[in-house]
PDB file of N, CA and C in Angstrom:
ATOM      1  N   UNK A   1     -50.476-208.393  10.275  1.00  0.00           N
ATOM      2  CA  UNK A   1     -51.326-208.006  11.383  1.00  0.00           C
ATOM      3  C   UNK A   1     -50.944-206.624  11.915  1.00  0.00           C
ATOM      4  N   UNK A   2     -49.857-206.725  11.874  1.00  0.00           N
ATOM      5  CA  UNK A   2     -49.072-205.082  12.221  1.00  0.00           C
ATOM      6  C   UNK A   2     -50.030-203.866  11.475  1.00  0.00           C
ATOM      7  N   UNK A   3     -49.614-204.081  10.439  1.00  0.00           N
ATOM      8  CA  UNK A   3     -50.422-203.202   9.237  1.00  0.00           C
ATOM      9  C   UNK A   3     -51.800-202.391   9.648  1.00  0.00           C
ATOM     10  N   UNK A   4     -52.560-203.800  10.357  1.00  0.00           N
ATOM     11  CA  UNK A   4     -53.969-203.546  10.372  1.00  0.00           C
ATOM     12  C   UNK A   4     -54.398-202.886  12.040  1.00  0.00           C
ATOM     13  N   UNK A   5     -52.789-202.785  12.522  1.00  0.00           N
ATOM     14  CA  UNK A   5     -52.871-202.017  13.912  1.00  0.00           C
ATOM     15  C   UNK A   5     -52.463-200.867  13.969  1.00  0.00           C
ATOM     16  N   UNK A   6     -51.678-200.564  12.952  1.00  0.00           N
ATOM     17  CA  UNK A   6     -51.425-199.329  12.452  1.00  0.00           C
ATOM     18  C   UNK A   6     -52.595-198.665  11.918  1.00  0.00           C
ATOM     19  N   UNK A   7     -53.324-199.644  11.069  1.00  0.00           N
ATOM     20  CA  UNK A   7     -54.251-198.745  10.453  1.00  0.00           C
ATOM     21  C   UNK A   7     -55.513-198.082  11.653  1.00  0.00           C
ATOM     22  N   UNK A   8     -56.085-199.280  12.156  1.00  0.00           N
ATOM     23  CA  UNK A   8     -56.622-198.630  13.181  1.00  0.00           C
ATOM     24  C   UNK A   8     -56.337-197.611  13.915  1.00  0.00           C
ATOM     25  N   UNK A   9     -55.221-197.897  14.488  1.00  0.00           N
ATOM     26  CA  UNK A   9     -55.226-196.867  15.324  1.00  0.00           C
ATOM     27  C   UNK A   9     -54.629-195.355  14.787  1.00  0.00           C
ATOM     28  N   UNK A  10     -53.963-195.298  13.507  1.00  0.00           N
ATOM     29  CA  UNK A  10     -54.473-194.329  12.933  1.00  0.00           C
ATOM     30  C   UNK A  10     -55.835-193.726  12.114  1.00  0.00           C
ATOM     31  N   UNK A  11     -56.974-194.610  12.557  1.00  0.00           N
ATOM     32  CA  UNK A  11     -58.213-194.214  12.474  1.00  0.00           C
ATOM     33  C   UNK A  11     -58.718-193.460  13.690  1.00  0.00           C
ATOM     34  N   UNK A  12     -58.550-193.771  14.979  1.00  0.00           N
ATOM     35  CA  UNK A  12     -58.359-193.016  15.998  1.00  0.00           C
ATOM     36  C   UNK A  12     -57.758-191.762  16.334  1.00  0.00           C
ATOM     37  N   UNK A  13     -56.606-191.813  15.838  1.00  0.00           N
ATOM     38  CA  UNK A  13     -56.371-190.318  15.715  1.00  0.00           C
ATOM     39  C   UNK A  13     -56.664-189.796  14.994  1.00  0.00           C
ATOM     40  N   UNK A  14     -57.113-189.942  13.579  1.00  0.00           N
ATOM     41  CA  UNK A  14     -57.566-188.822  13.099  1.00  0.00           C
ATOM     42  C   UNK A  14     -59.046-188.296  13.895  1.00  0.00           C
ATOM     43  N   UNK A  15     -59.686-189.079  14.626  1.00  0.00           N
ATOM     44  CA  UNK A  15     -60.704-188.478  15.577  1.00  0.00           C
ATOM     45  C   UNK A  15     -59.793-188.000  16.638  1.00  0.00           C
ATOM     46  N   UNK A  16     -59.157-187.906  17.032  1.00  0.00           N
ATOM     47  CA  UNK A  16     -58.197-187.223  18.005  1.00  0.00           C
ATOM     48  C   UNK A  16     -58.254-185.902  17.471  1.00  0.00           C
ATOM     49  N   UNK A  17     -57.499-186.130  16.468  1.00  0.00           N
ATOM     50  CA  UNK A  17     -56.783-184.501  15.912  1.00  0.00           C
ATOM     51  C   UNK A  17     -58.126-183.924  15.550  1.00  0.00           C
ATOM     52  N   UNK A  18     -59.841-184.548  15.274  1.00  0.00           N
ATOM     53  CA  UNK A  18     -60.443-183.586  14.320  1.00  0.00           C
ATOM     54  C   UNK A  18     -61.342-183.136  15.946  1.00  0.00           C
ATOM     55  N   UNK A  19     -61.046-183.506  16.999  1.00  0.00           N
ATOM     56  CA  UNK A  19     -61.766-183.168  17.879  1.00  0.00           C
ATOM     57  C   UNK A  19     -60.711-182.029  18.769  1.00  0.00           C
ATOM     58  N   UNK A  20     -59.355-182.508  18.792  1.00  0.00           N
ATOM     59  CA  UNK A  20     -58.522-181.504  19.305  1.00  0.00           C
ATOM     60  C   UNK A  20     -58.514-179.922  18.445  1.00  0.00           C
ATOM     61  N   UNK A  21     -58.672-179.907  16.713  1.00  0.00           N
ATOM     62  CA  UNK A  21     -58.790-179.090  16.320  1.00  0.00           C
ATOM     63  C   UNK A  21     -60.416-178.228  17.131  1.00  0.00           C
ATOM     64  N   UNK A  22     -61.585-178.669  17.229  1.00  0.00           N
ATOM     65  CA  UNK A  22     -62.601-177.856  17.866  1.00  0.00           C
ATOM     66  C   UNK A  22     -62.103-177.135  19.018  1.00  0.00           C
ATOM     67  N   UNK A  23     -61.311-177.934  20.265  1.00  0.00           N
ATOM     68  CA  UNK A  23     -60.902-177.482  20.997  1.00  0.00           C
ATOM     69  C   UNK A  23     -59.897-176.193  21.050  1.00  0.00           C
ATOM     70  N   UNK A  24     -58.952-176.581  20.008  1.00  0.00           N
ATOM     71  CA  UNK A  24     -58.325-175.730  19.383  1.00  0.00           C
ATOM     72  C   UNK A  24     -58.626-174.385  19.771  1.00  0.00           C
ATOM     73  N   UNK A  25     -59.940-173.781  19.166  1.00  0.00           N
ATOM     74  CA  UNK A  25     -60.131-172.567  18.547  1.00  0.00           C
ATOM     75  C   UNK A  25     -59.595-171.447  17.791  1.00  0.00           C
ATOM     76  N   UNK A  26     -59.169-172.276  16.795  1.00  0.00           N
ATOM     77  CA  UNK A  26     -58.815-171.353  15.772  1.00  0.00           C
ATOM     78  C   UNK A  26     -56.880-171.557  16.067  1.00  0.00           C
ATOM     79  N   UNK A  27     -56.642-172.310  17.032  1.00  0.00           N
ATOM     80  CA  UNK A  27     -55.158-172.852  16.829  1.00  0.00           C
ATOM     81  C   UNK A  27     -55.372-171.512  18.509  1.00  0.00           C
ATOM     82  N   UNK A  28     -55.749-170.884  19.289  1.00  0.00           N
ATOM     83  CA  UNK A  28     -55.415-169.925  20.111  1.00  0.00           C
ATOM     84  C   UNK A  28     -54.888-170.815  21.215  1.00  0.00           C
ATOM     85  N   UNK A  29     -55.148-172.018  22.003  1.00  0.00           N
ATOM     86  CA  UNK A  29     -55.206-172.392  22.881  1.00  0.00           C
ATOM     87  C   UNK A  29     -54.054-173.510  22.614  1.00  0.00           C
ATOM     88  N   UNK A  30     -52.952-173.787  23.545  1.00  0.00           N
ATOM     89  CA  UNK A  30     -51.581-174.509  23.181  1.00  0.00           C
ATOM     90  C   UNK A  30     -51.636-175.578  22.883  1.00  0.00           C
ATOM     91  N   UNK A  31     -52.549-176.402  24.097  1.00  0.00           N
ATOM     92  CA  UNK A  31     -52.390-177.697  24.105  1.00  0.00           C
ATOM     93  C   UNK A  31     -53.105-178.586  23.463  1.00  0.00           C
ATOM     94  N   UNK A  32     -54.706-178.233  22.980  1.00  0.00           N
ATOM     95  CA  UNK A  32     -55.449-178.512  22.021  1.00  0.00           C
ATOM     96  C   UNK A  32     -54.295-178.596  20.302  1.00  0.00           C
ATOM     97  N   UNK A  33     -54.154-177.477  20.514  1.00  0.00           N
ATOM     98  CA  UNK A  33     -53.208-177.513  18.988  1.00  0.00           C
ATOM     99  C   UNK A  33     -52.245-178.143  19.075  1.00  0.00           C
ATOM    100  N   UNK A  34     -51.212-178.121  20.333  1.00  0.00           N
ATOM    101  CA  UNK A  34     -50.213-179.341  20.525  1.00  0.00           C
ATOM    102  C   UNK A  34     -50.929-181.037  20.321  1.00  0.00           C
ATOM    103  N   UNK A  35     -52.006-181.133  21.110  1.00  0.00           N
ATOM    104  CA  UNK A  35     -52.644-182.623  20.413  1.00  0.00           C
ATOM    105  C   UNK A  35     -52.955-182.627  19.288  1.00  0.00           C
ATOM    106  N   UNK A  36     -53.318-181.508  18.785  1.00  0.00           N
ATOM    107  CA  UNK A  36     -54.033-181.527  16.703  1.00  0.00           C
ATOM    108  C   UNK A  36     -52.581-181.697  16.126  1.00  0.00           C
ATOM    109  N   UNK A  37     -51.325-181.129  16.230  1.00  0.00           N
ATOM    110  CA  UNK A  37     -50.464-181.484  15.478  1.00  0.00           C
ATOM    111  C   UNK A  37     -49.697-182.876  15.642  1.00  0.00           C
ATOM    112  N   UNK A  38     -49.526-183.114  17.339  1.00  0.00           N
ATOM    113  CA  UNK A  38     -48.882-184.534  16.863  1.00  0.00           C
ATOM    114  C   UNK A  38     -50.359-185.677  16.395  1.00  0.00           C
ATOM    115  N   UNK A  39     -51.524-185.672  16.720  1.00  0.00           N
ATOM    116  CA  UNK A  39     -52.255-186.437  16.645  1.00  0.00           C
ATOM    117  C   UNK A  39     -52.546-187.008  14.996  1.00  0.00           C
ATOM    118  N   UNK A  40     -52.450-185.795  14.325  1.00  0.00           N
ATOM    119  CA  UNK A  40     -52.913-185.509  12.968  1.00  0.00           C
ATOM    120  C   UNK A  40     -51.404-185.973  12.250  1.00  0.00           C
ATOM    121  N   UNK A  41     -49.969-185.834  12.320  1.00  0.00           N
ATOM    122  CA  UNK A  41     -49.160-186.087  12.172  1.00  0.00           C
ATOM    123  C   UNK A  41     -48.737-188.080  12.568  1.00  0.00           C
ATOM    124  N   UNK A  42     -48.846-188.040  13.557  1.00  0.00           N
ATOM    125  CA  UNK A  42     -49.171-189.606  13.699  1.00  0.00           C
ATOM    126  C   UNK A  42     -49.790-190.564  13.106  1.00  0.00           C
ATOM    127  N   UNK A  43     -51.566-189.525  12.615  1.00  0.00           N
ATOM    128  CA  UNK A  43     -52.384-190.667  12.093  1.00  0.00           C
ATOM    129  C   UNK A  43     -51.568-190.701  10.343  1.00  0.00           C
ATOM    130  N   UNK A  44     -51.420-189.815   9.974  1.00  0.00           N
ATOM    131  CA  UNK A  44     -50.650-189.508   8.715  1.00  0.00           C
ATOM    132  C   UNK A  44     -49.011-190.769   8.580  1.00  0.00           C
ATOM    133  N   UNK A  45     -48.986-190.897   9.721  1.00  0.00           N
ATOM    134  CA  UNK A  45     -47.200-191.402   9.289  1.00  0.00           C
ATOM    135  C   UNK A  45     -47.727-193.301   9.803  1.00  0.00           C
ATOM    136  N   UNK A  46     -48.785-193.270  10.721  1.00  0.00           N
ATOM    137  CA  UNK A  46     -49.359-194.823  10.469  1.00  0.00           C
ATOM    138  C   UNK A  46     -50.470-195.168   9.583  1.00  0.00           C
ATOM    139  N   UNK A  47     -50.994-194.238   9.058  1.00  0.00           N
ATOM    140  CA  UNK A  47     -51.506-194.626   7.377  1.00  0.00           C
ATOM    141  C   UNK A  47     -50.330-195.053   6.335  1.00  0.00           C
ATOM    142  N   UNK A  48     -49.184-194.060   6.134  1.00  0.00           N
ATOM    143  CA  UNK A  48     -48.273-194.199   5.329  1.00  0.00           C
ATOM    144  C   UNK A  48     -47.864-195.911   5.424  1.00  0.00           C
ATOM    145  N   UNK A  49     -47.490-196.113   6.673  1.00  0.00           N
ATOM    146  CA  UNK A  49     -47.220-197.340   7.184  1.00  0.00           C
ATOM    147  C   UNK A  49     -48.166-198.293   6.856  1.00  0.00           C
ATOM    148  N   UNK A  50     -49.203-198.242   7.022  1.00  0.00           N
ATOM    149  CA  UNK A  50     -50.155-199.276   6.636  1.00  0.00           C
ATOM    150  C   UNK A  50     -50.476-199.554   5.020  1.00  0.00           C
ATOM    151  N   UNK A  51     -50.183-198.510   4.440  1.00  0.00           N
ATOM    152  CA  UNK A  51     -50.538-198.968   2.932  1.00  0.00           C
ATOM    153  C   UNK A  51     -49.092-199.696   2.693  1.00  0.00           C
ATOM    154  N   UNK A  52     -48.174-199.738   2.982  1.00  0.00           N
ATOM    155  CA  UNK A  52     -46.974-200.073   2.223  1.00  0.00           C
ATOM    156  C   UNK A  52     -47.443-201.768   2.258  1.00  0.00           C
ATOM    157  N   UNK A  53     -48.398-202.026   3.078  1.00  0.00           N
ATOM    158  CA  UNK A  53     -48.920-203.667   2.648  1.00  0.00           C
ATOM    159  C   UNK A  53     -49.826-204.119   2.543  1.00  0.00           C
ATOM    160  N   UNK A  54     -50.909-203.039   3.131  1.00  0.00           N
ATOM    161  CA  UNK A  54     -52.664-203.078   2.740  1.00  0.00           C
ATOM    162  C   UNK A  54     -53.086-202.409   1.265  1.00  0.00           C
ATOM    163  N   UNK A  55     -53.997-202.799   0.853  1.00  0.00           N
ATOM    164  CA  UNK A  55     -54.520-202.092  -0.364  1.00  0.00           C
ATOM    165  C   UNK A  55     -54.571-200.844  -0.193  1.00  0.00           C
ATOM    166  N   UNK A  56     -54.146-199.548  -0.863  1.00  0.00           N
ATOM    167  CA  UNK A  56     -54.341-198.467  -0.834  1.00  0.00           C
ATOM    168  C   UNK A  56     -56.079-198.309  -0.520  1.00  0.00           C
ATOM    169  N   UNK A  57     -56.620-198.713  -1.805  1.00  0.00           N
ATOM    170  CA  UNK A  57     -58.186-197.784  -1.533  1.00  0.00           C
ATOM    171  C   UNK A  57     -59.199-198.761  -0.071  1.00  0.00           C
ATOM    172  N   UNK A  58     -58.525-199.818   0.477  1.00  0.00           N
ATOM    173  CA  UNK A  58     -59.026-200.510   1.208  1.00  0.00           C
ATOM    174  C   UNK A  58     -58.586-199.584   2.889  1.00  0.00           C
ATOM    175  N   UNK A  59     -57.355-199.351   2.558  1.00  0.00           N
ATOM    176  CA  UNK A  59     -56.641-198.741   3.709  1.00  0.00           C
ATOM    177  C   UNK A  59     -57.282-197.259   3.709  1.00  0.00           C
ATOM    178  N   UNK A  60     -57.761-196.358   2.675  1.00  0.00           N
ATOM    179  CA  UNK A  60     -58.203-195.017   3.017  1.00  0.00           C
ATOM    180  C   UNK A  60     -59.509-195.462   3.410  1.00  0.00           C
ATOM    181  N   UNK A  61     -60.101-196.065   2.910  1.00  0.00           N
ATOM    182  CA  UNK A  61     -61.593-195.927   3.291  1.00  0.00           C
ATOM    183  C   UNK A  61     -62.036-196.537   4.652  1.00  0.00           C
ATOM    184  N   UNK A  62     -61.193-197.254   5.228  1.00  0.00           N
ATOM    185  CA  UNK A  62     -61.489-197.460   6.922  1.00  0.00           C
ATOM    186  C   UNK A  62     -61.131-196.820   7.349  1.00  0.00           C
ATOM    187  N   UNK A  63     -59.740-195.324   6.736  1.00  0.00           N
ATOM    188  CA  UNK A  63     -59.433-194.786   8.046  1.00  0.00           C
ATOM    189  C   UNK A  63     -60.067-193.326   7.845  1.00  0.00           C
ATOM    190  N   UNK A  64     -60.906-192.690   6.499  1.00  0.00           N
ATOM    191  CA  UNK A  64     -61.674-192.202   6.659  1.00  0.00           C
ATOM    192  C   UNK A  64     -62.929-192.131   7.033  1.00  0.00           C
ATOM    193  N   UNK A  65     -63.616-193.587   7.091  1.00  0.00           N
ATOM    194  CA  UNK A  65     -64.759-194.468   7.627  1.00  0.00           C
ATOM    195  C   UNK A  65     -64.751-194.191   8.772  1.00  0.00           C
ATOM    196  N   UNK A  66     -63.726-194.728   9.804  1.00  0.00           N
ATOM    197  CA  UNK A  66     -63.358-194.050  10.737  1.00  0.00           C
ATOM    198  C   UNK A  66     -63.446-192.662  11.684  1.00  0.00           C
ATOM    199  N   UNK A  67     -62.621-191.777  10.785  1.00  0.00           N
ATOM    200  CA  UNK A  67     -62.363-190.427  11.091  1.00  0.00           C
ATOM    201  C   UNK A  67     -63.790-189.766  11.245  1.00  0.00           C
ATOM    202  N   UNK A  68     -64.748-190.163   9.752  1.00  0.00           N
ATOM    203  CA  UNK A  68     -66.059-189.298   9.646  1.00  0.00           C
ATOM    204  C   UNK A  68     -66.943-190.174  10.522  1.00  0.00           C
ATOM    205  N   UNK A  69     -67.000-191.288  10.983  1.00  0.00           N
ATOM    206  CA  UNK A  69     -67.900-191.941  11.821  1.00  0.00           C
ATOM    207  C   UNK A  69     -67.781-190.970  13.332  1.00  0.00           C
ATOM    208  N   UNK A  70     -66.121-191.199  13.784  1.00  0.00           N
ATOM    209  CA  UNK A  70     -65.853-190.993  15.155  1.00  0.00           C
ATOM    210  C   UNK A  70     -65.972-189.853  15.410  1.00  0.00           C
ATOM    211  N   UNK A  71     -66.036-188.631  13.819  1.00  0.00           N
ATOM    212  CA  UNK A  71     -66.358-187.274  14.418  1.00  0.00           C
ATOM    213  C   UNK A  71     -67.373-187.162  14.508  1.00  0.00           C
ATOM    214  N   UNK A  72     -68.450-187.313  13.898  1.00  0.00           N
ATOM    215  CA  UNK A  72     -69.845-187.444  13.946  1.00  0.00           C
ATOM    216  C   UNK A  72     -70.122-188.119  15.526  1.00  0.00           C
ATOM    217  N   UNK A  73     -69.530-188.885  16.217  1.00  0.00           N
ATOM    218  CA  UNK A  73     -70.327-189.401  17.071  1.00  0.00           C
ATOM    219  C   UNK A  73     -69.706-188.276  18.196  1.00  0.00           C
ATOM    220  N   UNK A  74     -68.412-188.413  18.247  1.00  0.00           N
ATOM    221  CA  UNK A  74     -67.780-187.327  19.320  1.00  0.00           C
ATOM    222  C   UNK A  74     -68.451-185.876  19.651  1.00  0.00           C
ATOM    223  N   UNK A  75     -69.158-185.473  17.927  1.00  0.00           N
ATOM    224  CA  UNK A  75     -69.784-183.840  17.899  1.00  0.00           C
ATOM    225  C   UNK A  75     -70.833-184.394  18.820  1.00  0.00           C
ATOM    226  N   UNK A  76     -71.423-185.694  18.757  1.00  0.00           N
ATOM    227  CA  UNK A  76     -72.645-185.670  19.340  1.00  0.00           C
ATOM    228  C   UNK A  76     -72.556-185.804  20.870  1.00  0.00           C
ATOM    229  N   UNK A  77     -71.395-186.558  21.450  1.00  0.00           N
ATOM    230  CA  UNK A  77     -71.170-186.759  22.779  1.00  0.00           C
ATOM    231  C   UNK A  77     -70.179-185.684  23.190  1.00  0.00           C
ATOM    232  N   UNK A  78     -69.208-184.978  22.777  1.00  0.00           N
ATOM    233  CA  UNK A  78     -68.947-184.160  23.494  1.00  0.00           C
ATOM    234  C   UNK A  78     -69.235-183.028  23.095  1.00  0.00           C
ATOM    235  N   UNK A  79     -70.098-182.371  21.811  1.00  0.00           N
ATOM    236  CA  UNK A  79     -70.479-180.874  21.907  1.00  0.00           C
ATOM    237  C   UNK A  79     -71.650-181.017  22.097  1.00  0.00           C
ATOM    238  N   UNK A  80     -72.567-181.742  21.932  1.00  0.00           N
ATOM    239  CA  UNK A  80     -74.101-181.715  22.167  1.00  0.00           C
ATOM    240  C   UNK A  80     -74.668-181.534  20.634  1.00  0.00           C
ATOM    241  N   UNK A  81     -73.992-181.610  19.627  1.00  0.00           N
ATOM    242  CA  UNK A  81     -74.467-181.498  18.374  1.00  0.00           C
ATOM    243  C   UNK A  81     -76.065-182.308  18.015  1.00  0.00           C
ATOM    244  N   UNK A  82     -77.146-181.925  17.113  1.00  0.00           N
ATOM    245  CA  UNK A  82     -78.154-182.074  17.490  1.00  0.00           C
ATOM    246  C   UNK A  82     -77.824-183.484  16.480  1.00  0.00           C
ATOM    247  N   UNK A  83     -79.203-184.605  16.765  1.00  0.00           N
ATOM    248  CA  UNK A  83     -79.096-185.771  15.997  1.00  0.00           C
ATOM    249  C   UNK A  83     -79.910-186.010  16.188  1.00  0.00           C
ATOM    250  N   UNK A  84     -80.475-187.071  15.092  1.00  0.00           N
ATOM    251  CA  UNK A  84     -82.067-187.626  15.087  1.00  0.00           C
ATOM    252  C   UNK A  84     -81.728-189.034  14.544  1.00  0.00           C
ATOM    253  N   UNK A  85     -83.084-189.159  13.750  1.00  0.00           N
ATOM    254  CA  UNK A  85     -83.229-190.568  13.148  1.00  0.00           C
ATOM    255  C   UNK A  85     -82.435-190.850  12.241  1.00  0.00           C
ATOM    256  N   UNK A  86     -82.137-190.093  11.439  1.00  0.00           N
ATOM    257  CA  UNK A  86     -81.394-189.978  10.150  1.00  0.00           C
ATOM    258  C   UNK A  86     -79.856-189.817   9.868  1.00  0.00           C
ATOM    259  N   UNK A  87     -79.961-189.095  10.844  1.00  0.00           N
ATOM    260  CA  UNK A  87     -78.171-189.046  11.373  1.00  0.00           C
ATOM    261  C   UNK A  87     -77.983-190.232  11.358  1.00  0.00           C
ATOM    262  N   UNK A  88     -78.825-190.705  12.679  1.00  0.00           N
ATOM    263  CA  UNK A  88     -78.275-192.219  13.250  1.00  0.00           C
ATOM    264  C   UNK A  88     -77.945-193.072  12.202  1.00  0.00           C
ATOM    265  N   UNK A  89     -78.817-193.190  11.428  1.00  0.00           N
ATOM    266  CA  UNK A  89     -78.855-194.289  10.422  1.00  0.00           C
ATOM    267  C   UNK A  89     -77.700-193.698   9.667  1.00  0.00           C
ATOM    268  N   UNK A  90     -77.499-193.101   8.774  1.00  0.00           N
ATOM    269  CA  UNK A  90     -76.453-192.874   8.224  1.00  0.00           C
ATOM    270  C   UNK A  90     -75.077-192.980   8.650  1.00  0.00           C
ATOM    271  N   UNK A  91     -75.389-192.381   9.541  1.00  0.00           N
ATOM    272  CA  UNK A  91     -73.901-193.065  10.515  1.00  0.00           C
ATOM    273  C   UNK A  91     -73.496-194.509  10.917  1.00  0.00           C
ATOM    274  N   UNK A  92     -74.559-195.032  10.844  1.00  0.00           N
ATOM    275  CA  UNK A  92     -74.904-196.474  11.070  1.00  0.00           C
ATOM    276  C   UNK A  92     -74.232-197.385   9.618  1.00  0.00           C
ATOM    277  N   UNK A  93     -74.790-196.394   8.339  1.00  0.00           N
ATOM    278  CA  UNK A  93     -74.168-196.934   7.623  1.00  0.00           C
ATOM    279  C   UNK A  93     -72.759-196.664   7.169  1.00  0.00           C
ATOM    280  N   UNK A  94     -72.265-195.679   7.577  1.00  0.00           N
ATOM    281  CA  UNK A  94     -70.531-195.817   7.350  1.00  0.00           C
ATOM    282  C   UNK A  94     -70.024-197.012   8.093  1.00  0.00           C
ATOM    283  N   UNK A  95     -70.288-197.115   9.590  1.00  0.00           N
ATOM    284  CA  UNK A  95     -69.554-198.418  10.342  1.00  0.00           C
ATOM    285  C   UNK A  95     -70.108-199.440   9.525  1.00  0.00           C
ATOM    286  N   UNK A  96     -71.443-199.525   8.624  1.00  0.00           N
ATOM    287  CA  UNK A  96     -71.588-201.212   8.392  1.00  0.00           C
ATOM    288  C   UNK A  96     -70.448-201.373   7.210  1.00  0.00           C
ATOM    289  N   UNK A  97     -70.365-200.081   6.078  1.00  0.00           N
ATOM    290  CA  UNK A  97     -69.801-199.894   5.310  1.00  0.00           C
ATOM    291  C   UNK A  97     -68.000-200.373   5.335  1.00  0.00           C
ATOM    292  N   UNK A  98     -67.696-199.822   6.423  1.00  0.00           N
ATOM    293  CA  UNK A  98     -66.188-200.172   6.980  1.00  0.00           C
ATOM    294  C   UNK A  98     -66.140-201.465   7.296  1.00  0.00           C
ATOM    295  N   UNK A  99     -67.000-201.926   8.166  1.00  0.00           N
ATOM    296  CA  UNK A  99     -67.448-203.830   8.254  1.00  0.00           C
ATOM    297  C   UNK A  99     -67.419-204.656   7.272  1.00  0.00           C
ATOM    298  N   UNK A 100     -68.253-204.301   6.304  1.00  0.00           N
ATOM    299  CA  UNK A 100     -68.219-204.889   4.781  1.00  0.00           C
ATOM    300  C   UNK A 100     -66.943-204.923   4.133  1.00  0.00           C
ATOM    301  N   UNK A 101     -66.628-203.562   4.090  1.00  0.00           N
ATOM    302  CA  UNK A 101     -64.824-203.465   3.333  1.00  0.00           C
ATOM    303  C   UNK A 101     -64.216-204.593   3.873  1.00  0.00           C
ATOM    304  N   UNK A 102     -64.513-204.534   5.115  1.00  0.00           N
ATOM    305  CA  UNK A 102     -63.345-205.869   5.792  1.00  0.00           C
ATOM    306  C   UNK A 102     -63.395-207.135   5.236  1.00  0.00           C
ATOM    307  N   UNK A 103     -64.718-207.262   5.490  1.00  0.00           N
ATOM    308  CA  UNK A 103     -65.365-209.056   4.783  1.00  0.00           C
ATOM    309  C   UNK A 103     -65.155-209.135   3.644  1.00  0.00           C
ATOM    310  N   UNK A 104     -65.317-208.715   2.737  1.00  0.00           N
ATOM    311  CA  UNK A 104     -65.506-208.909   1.586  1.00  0.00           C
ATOM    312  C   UNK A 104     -63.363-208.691   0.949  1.00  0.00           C
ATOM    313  N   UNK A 105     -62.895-207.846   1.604  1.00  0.00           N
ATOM    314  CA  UNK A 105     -61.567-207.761   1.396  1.00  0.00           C
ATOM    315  C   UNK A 105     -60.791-209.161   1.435  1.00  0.00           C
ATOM    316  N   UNK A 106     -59.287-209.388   0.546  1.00  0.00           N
ATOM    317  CA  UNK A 106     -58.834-210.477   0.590  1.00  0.00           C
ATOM    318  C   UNK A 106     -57.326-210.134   1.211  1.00  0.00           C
ATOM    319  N   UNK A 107     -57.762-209.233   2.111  1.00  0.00           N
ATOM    320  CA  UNK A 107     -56.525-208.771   2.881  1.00  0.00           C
ATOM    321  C   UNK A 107     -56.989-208.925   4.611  1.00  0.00           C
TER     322      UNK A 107
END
């Protein structure tokens, strides 16, 4: 169960770090880049952690499922990034996609 709390929540940070990098700008601003490095460093060392007992390709693909879901939604709620019908849906289908991995997994 550990494993699968690790993994999560290094799915979270990597939306951490890919939203602290925007903030970032270009690495100029301290504390943005201070959250992109430990955030991005964290999600990296509780992935490591999580495969040592989850399936490797089961364990990347929720926490990139993840990462590309939560940036996609974050561009849309915190930069105003434009979105329509199609977005939605597609985005719609990575989370069902990550859902499925789960069910169908024997982990």
């Amino acid at each position: 169960m550990i494993s699968w709390i690790c993994l999560f929540v290094a799915g979270l940070l990597e939306i951490v770090w890919v939203v602290a990098l925007k903030y970032a700008e270009n690495f100029s601003k301290l504390l943005p880049t201070a959250v992109f490095v430990v955030s991005i460093v964290s999600s990296f060392l509780l992935l490591n952690f999580a495969i040592r007992t989850l399936p490797l390709g089961l364990s990347y693909a929720i926490w990139t499922g993840m990462g590309a879901a939560g940036a996609v939604a974050a561009g849309i709620i915190l930069f105003g990034e434009p979105t329509g019908f199609w977005q939605l849906l597609f985005l719609s289908m990575i989370v069902v996609g990550i859902i499925g991995i789960n069910f169908v997994s024997e982990h």
